[in-house]
PDB file of N, CA and C in Angstrom:
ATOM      1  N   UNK A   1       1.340  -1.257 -16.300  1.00  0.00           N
ATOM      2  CA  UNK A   1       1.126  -0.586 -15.036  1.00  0.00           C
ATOM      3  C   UNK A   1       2.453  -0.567 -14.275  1.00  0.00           C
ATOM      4  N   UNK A   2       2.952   0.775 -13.888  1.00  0.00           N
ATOM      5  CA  UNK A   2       3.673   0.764 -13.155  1.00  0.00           C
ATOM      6  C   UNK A   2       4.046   0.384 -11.440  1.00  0.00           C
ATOM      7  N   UNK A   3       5.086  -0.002 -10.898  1.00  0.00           N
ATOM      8  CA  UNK A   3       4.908  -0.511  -9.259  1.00  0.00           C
ATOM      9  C   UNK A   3       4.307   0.686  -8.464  1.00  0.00           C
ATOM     10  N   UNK A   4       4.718   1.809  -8.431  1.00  0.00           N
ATOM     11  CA  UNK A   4       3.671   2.621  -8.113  1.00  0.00           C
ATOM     12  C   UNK A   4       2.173   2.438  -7.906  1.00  0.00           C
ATOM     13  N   UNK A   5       1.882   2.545  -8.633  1.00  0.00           N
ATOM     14  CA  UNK A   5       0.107   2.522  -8.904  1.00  0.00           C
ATOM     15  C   UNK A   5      -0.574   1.089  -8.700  1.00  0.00           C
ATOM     16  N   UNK A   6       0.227   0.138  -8.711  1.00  0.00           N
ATOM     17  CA  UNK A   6      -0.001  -1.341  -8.011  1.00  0.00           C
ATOM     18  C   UNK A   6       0.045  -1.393  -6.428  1.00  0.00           C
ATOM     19  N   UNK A   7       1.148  -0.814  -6.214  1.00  0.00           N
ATOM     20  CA  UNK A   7       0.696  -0.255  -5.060  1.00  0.00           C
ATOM     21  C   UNK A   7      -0.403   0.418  -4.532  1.00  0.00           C
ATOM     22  N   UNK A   8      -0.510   1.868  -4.852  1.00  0.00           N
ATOM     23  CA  UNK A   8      -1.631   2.655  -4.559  1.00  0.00           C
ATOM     24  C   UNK A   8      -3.008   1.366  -4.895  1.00  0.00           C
ATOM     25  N   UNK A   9      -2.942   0.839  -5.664  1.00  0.00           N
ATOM     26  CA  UNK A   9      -4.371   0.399  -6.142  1.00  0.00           C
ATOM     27  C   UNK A   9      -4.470  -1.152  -4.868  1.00  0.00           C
ATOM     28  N   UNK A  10      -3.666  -1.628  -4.659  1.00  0.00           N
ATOM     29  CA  UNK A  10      -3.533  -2.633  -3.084  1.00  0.00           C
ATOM     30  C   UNK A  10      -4.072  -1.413  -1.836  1.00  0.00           C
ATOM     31  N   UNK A  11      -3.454  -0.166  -2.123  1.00  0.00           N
ATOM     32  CA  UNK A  11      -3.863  -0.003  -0.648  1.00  0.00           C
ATOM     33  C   UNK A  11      -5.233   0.565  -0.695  1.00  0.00           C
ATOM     34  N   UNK A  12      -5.921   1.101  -1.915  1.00  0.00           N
ATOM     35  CA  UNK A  12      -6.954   1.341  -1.643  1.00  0.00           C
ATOM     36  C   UNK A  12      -8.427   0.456  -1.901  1.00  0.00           C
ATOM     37  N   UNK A  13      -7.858  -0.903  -2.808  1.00  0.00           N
ATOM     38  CA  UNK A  13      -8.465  -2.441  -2.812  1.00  0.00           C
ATOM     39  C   UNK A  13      -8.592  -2.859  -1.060  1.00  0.00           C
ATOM     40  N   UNK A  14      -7.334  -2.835   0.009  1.00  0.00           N
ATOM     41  CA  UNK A  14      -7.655  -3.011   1.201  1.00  0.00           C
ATOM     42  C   UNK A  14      -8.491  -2.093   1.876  1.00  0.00           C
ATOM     43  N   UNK A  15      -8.514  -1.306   1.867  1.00  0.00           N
ATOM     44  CA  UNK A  15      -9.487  -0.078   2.518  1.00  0.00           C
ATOM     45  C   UNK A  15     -10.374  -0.720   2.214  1.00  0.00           C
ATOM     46  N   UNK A  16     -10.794  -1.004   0.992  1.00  0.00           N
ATOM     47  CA  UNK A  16     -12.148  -1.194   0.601  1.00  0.00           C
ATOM     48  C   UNK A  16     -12.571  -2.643   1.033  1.00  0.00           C
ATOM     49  N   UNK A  17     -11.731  -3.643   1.085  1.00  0.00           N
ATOM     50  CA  UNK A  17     -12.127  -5.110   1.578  1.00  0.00           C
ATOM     51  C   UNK A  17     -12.729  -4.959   3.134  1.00  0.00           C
ATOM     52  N   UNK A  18     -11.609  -4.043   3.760  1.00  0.00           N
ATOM     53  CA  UNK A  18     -11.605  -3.697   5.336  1.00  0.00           C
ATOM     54  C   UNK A  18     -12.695  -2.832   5.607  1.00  0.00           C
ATOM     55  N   UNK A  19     -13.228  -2.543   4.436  1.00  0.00           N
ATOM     56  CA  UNK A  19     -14.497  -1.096   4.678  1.00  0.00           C
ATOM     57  C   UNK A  19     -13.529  -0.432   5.992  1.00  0.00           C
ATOM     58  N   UNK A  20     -12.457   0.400   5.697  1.00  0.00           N
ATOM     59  CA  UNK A  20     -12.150   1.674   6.394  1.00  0.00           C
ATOM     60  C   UNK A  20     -11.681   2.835   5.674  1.00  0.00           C
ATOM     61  N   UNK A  21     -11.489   4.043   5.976  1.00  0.00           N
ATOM     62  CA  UNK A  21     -11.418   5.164   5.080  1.00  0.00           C
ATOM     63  C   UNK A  21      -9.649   5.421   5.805  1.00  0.00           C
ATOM     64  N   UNK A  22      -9.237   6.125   4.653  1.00  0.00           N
ATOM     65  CA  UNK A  22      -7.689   6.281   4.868  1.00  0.00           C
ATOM     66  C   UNK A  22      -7.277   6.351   5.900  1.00  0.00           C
ATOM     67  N   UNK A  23      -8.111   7.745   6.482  1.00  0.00           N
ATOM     68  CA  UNK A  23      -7.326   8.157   8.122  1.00  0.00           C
ATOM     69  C   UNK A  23      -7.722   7.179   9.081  1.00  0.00           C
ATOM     70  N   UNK A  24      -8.912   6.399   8.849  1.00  0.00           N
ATOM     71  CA  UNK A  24      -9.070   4.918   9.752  1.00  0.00           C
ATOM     72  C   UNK A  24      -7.675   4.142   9.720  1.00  0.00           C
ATOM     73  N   UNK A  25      -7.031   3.812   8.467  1.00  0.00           N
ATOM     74  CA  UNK A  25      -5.891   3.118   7.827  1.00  0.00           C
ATOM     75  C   UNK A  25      -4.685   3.272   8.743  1.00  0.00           C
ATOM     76  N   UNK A  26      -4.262   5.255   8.764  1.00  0.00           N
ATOM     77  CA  UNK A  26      -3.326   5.800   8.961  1.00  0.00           C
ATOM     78  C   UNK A  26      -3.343   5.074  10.417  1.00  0.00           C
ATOM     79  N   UNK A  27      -4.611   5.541  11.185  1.00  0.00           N
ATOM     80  CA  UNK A  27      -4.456   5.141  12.564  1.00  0.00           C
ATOM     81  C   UNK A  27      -4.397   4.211  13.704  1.00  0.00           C
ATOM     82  N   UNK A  28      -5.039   2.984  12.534  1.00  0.00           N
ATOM     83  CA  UNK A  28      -4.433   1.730  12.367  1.00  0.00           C
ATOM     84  C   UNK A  28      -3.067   0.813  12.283  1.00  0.00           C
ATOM     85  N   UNK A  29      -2.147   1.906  11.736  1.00  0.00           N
ATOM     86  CA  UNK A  29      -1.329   2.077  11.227  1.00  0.00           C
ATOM     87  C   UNK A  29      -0.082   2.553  11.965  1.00  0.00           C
ATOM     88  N   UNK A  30      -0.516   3.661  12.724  1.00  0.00           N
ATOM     89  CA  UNK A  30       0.047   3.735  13.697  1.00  0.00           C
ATOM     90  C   UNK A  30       0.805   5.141  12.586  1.00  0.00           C
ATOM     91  N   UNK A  31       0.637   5.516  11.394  1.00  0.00           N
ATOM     92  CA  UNK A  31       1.326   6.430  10.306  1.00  0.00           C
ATOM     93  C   UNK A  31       0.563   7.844  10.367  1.00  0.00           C
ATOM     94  N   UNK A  32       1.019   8.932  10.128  1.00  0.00           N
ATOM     95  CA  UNK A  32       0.335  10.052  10.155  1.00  0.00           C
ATOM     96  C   UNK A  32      -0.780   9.942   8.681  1.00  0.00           C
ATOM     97  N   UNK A  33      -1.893  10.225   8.380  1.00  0.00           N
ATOM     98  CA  UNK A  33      -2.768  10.733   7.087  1.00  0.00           C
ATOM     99  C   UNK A  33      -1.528  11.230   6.192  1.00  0.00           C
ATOM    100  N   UNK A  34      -1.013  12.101   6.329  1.00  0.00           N
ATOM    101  CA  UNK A  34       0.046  12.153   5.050  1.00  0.00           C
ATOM    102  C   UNK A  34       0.327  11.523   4.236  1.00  0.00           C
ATOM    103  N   UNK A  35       1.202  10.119   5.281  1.00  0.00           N
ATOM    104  CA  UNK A  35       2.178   9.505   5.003  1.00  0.00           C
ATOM    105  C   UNK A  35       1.383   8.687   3.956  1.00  0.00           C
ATOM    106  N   UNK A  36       0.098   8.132   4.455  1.00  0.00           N
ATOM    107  CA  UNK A  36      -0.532   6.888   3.016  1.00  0.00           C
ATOM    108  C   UNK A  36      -0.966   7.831   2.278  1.00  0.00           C
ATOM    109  N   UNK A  37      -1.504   9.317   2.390  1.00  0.00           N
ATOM    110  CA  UNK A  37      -2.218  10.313   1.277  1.00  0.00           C
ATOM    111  C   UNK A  37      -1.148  10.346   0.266  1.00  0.00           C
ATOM    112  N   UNK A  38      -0.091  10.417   1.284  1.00  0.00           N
ATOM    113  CA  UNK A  38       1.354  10.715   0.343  1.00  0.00           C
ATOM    114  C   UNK A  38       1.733   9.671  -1.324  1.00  0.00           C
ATOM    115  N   UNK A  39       1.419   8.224  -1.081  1.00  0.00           N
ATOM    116  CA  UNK A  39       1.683   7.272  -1.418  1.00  0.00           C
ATOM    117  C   UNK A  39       0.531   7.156  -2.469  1.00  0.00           C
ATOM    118  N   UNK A  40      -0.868   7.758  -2.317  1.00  0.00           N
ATOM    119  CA  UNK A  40      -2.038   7.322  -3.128  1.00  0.00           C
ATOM    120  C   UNK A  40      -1.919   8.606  -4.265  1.00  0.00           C
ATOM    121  N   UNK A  41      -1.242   9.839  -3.822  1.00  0.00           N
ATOM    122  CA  UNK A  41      -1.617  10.587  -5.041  1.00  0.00           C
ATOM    123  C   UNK A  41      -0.432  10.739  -5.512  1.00  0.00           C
ATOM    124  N   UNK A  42       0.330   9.833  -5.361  1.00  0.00           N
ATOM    125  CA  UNK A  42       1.370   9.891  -6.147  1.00  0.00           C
ATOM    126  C   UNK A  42       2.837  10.894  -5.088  1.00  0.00           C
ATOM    127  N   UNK A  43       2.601  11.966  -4.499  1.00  0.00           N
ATOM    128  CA  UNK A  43       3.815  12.600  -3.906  1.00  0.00           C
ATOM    129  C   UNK A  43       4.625  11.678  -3.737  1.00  0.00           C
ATOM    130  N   UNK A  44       4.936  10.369  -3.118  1.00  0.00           N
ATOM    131  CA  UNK A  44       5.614   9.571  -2.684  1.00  0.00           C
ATOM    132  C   UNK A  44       6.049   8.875  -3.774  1.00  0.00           C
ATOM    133  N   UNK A  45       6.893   8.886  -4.314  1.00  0.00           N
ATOM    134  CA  UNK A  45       7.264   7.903  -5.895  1.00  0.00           C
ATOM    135  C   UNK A  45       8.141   6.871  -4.991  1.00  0.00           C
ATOM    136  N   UNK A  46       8.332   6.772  -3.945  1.00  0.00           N
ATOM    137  CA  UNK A  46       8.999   5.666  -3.668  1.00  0.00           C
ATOM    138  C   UNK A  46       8.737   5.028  -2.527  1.00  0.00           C
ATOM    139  N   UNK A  47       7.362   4.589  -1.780  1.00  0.00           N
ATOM    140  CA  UNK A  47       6.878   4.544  -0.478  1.00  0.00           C
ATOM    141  C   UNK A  47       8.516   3.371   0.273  1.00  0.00           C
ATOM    142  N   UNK A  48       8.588   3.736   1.502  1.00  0.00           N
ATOM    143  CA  UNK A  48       9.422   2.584   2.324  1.00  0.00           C
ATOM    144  C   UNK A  48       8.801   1.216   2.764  1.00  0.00           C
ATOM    145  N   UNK A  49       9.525   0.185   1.903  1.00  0.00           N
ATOM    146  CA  UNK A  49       8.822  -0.900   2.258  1.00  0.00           C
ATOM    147  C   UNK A  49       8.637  -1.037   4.076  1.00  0.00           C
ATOM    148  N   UNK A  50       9.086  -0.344   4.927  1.00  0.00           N
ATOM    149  CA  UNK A  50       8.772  -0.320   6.591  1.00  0.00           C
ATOM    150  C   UNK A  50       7.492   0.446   6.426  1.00  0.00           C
ATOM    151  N   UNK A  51       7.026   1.864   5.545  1.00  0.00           N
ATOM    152  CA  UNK A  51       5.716   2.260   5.532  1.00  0.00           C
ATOM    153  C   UNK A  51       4.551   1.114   5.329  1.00  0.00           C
ATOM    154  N   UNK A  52       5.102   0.382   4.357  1.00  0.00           N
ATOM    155  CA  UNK A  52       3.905  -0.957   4.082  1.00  0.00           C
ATOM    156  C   UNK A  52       3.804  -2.106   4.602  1.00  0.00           C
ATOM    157  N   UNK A  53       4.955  -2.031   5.775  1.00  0.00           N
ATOM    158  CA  UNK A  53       4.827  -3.053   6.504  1.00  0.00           C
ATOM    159  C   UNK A  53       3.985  -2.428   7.706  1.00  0.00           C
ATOM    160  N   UNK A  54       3.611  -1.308   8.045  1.00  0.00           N
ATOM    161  CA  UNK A  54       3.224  -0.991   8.808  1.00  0.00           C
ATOM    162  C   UNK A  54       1.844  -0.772   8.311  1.00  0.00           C
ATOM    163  N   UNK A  55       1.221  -0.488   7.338  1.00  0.00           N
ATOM    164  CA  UNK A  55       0.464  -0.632   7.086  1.00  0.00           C
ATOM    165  C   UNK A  55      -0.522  -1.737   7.074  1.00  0.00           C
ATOM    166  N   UNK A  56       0.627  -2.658   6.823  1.00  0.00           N
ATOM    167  CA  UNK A  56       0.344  -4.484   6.950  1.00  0.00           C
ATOM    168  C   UNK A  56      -0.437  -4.702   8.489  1.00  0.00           C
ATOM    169  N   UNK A  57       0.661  -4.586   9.166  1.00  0.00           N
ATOM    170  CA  UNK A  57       0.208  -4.404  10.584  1.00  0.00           C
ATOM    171  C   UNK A  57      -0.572  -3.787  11.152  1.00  0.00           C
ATOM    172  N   UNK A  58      -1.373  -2.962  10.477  1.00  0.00           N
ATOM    173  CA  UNK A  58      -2.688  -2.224  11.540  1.00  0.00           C
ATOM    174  C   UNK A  58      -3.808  -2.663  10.446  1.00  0.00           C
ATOM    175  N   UNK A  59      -3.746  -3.282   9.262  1.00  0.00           N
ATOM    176  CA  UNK A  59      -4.697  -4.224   9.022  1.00  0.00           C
ATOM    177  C   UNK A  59      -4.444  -5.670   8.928  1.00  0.00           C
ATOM    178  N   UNK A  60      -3.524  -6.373  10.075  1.00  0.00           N
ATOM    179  CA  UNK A  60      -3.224  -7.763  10.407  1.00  0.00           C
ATOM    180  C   UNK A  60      -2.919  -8.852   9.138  1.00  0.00           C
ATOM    181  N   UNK A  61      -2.444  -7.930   8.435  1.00  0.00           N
ATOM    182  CA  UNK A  61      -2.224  -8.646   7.319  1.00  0.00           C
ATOM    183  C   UNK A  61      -0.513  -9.017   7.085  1.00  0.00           C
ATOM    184  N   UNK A  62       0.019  -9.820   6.492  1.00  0.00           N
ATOM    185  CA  UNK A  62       1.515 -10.338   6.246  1.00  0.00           C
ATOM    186  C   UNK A  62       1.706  -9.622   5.260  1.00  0.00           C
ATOM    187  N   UNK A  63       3.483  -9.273   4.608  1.00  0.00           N
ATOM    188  CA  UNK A  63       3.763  -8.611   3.625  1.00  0.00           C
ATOM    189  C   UNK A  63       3.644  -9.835   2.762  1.00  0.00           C
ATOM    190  N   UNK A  64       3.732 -10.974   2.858  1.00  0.00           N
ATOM    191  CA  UNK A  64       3.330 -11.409   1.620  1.00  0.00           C
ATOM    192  C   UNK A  64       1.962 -11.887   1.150  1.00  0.00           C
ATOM    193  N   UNK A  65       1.034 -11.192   2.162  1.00  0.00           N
ATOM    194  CA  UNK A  65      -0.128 -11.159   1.896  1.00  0.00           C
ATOM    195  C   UNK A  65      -0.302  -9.663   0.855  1.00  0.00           C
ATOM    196  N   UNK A  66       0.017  -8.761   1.157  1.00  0.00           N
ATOM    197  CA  UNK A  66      -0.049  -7.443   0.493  1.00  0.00           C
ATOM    198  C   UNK A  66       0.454  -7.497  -0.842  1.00  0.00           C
ATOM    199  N   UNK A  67       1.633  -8.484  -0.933  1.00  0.00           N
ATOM    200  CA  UNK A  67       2.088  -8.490  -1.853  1.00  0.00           C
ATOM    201  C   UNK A  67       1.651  -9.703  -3.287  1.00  0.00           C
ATOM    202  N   UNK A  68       0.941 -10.218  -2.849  1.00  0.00           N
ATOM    203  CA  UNK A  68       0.488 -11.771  -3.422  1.00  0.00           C
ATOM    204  C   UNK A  68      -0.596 -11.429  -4.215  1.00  0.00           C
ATOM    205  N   UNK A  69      -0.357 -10.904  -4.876  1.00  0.00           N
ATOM    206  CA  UNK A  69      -1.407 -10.231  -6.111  1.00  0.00           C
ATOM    207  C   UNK A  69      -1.366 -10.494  -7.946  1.00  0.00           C
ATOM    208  N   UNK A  70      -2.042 -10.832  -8.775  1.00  0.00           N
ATOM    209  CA  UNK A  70      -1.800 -11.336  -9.664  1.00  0.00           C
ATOM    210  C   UNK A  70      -0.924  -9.535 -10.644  1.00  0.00           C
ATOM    211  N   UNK A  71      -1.478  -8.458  -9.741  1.00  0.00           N
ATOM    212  CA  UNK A  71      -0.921  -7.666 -10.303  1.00  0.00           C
ATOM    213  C   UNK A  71       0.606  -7.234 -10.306  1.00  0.00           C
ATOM    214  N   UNK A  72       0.786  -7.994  -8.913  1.00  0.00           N
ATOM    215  CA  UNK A  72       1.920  -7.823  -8.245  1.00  0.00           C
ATOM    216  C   UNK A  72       3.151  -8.985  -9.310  1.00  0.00           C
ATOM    217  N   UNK A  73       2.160 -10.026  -9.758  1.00  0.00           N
ATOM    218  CA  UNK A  73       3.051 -11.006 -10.462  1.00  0.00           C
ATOM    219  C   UNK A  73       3.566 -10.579 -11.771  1.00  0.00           C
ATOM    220  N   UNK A  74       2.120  -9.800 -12.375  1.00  0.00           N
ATOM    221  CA  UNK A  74       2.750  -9.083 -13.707  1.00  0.00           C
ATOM    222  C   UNK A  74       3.478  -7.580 -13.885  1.00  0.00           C
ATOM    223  N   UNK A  75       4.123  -7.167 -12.580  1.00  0.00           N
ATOM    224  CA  UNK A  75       5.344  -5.881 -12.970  1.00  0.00           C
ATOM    225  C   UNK A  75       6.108  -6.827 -13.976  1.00  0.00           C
ATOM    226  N   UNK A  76       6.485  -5.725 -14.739  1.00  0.00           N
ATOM    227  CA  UNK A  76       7.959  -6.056 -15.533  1.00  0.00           C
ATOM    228  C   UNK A  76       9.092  -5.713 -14.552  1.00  0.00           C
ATOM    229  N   UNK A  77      10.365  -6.078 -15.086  1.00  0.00           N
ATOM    230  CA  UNK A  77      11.483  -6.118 -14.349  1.00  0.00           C
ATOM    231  C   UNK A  77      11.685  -4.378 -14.621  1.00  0.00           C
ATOM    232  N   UNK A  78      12.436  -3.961 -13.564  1.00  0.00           N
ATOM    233  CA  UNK A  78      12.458  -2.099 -13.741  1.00  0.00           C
ATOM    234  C   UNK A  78      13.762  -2.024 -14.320  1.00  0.00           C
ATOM    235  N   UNK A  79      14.392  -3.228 -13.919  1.00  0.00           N
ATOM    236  CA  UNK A  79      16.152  -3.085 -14.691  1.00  0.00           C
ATOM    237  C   UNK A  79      16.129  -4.209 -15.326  1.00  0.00           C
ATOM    238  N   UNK A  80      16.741  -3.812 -16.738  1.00  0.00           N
ATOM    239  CA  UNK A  80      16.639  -4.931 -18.049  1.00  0.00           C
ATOM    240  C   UNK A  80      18.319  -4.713 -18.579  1.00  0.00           C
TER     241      UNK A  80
END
């Protein structure tokens, strides 16, 4: 699995813990609907870790809470 889609799959695992729907997220978020639509279907191949910190923040969560995932432990290295 690529960091991409570990991503996407955290932010829509939180939606779902938080029971809220994206544009709940976005506005939470304080981010336009785009910006996380952007990130889940892929347009965004490179979200800004400040997008996911902000994301962090309108569901009160820490980045190393977002990030503390067993999926998060098994990326491979992207440079070998």
């Amino acid at each position: 699995m690529d960091t991409l889609t570990v991503v996407r799959n955290r932010i829509l695992a939180l939606c779902g813990k938080y029971d809220i729907t994206i544009n709940r997220l976005a506005t939470l978020s304080a981010l336009p609907p785009s910006s996380i639509k952007n990130i889940l279907y892929g347009k965004s191949q490179n979200p800004k870790l400040l997008t996911i910190k902000m994301i962090c923040d309108g569901l009160g969560i820490t980045l190393g809470e977002f990030f503390n995932t067993p999926e998060f432990d098994a990326l491979e290295q992207e440079i070998k």
